[in-house]
Protein backbone atom coordinates (compact mmCIF):
# COMPACT_ATOMS: atom_id res chain seq x y z
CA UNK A 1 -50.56 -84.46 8.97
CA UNK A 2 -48.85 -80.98 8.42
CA UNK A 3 -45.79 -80.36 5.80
CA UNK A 4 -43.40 -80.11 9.17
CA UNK A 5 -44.43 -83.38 10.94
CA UNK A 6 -42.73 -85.30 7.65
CA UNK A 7 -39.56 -83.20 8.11
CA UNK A 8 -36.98 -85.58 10.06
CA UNK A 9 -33.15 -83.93 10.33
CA UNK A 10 -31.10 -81.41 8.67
CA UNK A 11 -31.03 -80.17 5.14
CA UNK A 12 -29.26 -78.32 2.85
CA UNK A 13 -30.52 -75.30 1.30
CA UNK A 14 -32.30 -77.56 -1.89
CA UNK A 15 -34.59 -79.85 0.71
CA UNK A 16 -35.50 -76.15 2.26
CA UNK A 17 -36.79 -75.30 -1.27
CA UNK A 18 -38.14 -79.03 -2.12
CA UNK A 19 -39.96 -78.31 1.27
CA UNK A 20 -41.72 -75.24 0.85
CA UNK A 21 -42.66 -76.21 -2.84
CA UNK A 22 -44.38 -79.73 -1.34
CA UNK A 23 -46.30 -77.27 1.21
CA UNK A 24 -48.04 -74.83 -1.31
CA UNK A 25 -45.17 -72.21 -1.59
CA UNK A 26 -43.68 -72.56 -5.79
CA UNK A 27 -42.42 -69.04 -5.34
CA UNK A 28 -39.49 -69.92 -2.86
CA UNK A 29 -36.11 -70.25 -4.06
CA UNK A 30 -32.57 -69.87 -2.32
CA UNK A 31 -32.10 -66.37 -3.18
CA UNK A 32 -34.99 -65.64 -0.62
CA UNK A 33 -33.92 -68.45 2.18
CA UNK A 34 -30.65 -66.30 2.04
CA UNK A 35 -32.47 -63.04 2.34
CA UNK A 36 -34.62 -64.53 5.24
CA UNK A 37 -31.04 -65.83 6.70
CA UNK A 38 -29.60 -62.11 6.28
CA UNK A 39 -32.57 -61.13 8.55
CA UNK A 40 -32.79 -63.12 10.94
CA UNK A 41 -35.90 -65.04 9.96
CA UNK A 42 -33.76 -67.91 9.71
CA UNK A 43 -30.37 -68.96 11.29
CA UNK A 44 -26.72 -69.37 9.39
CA UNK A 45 -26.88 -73.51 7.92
CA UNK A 46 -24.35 -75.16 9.53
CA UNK A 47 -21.17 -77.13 7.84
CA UNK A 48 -22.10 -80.63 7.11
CA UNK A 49 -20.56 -82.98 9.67
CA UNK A 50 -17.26 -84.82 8.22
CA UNK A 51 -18.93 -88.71 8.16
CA UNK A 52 -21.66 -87.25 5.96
CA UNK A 53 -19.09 -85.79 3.33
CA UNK A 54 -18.46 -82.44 1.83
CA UNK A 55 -21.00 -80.30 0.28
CA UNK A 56 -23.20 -77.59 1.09
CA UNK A 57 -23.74 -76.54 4.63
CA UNK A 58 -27.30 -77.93 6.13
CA UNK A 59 -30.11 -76.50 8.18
CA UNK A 60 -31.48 -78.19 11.16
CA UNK A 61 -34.53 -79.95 11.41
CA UNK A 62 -35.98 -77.02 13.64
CA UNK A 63 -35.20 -74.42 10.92
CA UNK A 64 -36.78 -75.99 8.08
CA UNK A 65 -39.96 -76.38 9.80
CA UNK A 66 -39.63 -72.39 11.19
CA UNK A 67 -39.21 -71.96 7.27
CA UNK A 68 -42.78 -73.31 6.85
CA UNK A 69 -44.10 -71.85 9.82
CA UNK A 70 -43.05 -68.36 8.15
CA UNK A 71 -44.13 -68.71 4.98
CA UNK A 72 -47.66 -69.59 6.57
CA UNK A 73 -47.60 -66.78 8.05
CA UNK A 74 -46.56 -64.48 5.46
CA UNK A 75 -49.96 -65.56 3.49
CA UNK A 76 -51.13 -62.44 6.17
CA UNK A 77 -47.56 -60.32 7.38
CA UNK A 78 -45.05 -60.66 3.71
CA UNK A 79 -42.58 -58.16 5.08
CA UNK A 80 -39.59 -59.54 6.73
CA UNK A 81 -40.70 -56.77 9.61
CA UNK A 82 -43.32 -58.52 10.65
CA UNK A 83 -42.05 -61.71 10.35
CA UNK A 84 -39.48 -61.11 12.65
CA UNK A 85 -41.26 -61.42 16.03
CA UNK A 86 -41.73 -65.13 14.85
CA UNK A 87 -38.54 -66.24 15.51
CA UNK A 88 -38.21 -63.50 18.43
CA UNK A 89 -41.13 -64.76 20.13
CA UNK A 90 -39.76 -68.67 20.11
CA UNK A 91 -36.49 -67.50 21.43
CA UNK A 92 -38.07 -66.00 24.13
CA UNK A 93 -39.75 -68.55 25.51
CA UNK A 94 -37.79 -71.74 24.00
CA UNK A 95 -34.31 -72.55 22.91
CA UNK A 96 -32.84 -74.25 20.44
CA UNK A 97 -33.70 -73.82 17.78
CA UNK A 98 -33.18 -70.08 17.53
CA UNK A 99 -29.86 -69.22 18.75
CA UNK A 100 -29.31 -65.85 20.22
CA UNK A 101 -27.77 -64.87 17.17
CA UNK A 102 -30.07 -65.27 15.12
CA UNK A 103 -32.72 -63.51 17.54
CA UNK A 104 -30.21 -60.25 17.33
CA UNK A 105 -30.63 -60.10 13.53
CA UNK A 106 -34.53 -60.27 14.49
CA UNK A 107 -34.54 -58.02 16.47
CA UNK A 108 -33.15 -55.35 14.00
CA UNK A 109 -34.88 -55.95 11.58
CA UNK A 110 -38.33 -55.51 13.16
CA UNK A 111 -37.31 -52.36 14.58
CA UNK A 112 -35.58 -51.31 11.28
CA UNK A 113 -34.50 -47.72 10.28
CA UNK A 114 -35.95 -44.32 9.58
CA UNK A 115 -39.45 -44.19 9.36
CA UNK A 116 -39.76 -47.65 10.28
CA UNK A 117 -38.03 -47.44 13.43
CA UNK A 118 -39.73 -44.18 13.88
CA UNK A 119 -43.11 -45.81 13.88
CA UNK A 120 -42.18 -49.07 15.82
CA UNK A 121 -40.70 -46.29 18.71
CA UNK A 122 -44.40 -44.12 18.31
CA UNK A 123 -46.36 -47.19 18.63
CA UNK A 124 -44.57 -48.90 21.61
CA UNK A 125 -44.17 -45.84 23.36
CA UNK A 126 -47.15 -44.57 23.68
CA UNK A 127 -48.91 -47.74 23.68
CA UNK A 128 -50.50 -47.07 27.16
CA UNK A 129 -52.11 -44.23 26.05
CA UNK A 130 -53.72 -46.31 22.94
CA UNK A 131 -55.73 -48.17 25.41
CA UNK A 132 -57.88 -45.11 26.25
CA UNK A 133 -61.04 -45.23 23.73
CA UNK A 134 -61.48 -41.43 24.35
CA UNK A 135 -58.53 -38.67 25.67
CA UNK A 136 -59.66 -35.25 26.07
CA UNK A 137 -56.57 -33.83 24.15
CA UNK A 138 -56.82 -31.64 21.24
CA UNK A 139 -54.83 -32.46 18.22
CA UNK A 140 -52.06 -30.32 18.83
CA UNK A 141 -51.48 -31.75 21.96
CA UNK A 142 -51.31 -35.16 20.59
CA UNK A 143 -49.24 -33.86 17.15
CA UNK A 144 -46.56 -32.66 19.89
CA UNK A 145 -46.44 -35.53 21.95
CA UNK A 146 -46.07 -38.10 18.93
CA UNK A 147 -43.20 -35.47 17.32
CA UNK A 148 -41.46 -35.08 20.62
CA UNK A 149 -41.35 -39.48 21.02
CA UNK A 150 -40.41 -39.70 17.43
CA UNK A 151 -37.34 -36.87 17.88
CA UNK A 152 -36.21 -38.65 21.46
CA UNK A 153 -36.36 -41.97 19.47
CA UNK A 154 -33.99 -40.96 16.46
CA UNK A 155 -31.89 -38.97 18.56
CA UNK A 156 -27.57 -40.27 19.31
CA UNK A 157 -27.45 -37.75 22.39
CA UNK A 158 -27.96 -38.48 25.91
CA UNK A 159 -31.72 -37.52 27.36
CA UNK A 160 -31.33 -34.78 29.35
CA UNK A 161 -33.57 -33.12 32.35
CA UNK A 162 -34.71 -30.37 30.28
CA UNK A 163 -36.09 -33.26 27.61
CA UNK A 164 -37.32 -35.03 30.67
CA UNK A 165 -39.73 -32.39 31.01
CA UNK A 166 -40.51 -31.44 27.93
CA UNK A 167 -41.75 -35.78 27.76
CA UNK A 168 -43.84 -35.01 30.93
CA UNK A 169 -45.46 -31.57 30.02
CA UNK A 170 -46.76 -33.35 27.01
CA UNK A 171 -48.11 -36.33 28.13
CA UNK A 172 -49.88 -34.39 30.94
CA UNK A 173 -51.28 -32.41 28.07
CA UNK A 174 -52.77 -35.22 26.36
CA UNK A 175 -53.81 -36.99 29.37
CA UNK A 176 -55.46 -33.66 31.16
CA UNK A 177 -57.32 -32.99 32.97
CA UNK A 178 -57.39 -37.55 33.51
CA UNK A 179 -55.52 -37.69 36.86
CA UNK A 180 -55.36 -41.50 37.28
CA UNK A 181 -56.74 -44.46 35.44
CA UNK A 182 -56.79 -48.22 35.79
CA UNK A 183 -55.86 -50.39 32.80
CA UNK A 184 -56.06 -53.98 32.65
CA UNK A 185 -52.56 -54.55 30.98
CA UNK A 186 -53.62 -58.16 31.04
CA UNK A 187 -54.27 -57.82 27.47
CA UNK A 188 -51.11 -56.70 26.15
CA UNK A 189 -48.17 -59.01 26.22
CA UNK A 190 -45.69 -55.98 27.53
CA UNK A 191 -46.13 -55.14 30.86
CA UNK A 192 -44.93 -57.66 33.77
CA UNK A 193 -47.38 -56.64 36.05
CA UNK A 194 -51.29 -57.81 36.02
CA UNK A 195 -52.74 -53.89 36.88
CA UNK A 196 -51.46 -51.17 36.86
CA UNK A 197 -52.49 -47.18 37.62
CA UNK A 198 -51.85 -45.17 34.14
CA UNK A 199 -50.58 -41.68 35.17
CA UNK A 200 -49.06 -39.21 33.64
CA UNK A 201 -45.55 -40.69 35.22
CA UNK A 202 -46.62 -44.12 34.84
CA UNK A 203 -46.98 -43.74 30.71
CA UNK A 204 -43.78 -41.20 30.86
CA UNK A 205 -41.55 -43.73 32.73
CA UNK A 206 -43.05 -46.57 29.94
CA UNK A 207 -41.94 -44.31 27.28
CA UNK A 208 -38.71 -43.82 28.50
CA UNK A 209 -37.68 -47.12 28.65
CA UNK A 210 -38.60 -47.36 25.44
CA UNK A 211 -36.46 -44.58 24.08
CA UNK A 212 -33.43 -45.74 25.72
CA UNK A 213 -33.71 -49.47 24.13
CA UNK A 214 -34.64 -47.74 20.99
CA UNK A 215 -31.43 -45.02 21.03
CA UNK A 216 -29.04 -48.42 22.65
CA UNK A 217 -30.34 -50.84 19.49
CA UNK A 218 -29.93 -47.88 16.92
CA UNK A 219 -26.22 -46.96 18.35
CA UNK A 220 -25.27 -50.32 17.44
CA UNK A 221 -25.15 -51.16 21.51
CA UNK A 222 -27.07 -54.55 21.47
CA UNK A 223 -25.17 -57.66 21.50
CA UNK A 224 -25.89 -61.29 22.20
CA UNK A 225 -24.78 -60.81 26.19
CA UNK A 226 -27.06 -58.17 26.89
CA UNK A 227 -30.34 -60.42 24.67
CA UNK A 228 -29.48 -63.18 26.96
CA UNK A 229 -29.52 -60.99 29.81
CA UNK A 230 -32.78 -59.69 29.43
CA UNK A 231 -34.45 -62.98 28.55
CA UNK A 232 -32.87 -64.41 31.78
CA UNK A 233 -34.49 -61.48 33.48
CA UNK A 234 -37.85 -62.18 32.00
CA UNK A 235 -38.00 -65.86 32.03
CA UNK A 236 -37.08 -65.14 35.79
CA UNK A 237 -39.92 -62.53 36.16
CA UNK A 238 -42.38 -65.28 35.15
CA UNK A 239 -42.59 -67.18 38.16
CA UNK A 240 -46.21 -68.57 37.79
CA UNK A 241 -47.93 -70.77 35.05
CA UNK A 242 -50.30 -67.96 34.97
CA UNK A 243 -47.61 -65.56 33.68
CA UNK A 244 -46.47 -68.12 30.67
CA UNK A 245 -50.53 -68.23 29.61
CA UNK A 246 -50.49 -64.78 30.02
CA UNK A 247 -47.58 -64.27 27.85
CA UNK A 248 -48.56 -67.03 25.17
CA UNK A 249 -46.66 -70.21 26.14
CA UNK A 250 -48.30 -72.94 27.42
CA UNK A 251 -47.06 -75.70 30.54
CA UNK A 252 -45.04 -77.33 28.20
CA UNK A 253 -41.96 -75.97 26.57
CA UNK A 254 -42.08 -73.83 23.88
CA UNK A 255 -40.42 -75.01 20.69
CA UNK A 256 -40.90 -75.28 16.75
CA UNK A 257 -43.45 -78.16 17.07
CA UNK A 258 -45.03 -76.70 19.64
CA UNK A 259 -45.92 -73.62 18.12
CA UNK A 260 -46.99 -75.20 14.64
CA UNK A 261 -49.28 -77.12 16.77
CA UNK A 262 -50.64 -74.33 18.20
CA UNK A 263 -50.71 -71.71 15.45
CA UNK A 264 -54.24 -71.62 15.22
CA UNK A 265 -55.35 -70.73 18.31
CA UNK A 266 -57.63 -67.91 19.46
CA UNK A 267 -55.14 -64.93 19.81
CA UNK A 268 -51.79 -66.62 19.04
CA UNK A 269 -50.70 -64.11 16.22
CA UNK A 270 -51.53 -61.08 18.65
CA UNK A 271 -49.40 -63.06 21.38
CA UNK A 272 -46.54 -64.16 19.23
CA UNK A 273 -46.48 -60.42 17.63
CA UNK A 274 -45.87 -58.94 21.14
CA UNK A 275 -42.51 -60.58 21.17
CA UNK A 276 -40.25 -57.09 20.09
CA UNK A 277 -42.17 -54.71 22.33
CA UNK A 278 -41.89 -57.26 25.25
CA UNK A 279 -37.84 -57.55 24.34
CA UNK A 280 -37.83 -53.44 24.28
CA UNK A 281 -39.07 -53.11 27.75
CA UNK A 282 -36.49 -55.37 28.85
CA UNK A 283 -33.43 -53.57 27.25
CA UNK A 284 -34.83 -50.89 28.15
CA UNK A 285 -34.66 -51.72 31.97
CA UNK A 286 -31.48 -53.43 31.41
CA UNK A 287 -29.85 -49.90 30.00
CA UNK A 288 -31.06 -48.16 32.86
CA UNK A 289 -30.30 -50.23 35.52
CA UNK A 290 -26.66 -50.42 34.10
CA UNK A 291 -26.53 -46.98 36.07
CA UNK A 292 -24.05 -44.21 33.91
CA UNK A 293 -21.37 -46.70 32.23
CA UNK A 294 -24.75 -48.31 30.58
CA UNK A 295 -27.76 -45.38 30.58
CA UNK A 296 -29.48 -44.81 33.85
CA UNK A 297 -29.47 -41.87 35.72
CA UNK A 298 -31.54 -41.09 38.74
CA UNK A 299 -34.36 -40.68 36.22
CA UNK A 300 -33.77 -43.18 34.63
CA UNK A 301 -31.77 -41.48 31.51
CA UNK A 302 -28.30 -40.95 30.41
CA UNK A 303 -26.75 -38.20 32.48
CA UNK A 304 -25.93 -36.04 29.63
CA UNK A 305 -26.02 -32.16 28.59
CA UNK A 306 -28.54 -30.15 30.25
């Protein structure tokens, strides 16, 4: 039997520390739960019900065993960065118990700040293009295209038309003279559809929404309406059981158990890691399709300076 199946209601922070030390983790202490807390990793205890007396505030059952689901995982991923999409990915697809407000914090911190963020906008951004084993662009071509993304990403103004182009001249440069290619975006957990034509457009349009969720999150824009908007949006979008296997649940709903039950399977780290870029998209669309008041212009930017 695992360390989580003996875990049976709340706790206060000392059973979170008596349970990671009976599951093979001496180094945890409550200075780190309340860093992990800070992050998002795990959620706020809560105060101990009146019939059970005063005293520190307790965890749920759920959280303690996310606790030990985390530190399993950070045997392989021991930044907080990483960790993140955990708890991301299980609010996506289940409920309690990660509360939205806890998924915020996540959120953050796996996109971070500064070169971090920088990175996490590069890699998400251009991740069509990553799918092509060979592009016929010289490294110039692809130095300007990854400086351009990272500027677009970091910047506080509003895209303009002129930038527009600037995003399309240089993916058309790195894609040249490739016209039109099919990718089976079956195996990344971002796109909602099952195939797709990559063209210069296509990969500019990706990359777009991508900047604007990455310039809303960084403005301090996000907030736990517009997270529970866009996971009502893609909870919506996945109408079939074939999407939820697609995506990394299973038939039966998704929660704590669930997932330490099915840790170990083939491709569940690569599916649960998918989690931020997958949330990206969708505040990305959600910004856009707010029209001007929320980010979306005909192109699909902030009307702005030209």
């Amino acid at each position: 039997m695992q360390h989580w199946q003996h875990i049976e209601g709340p706790g206060t922070i000392d059973a979170l520390v008596v349970d990671a030390h009976a599951a093979g983790h001496p180094d945890v202490n409550e200075r780190l739960i309340r860093t992990w807390v800070s992050v998002g990793l795990l959620d706020h205890p809560r105060p101990r019900p009146a019939h059970r007396g005063s005293g520190k505030a307790e965890y749920s059952a759920g959280q303690r065993r996310l606790l030990l689901i985390l530190l399993e995982h950070r045997r392989e991923q021991p930044k907080p960065t990483a960790l993140a999409q955990l708890p991301l990915w299980l609010w996506l697809y289940g409920d309690e118990p990660v509360p939205t407000r806890q998924a915020l914090k996540a959120l953050l911190t796996w996109l971070g700040r500064g070169r971090r963020s920088q990175e996490v906008t590069r890699d998400v951004a251009l991740g069509p293009l990553a799918r092509f084993a060979h592009l016929p662009a010289t490294a110039p071509a692809r130095s300007r295209l990854v400086r351009l993304v990272t500027r677009l990403g970091q910047s506080t103004a509003d895209f303009t038309a002129r930038e527009h182009a600037e995003l399309t001249a240089a993916v058309r440069a790195v894609m040249a003279p490739l016209t039109t290619v099919t990718v089976n975006w079956q195996t990344r957990t971002v796109s909602s559809t099952t195939a797709a034509p990559t063209t210069a457009e296509g990969v500019v349009a990706h990359a777009e929404t991508v900047l604007l969720a990455v310039q809303h999150l960084l403005r301090g824009g996000a907030d736990e309406r517009l997270l529970e908007q866009t996971r009502a949006t893609f909870r919506a979008s996945m109408t079939t059981d074939h999407d939820r296997h697609r995506h990394g649940a299973g038939e039966q709903p998704v929660s704590i158990t669930w997932l330490a039950d099915h840790i170990g399977e083939p491709g569940r780290r690569e599916r649960t890691d998918g989690a931020g870029e997958l949330l990206l998209l969708e505040i990305g669309r959600a910004v856009r399709a707010a029209g001007p008041a929320g980010g979306a212009g005909s192109t699909g930017r902030r009307p702005g300076r030209t």
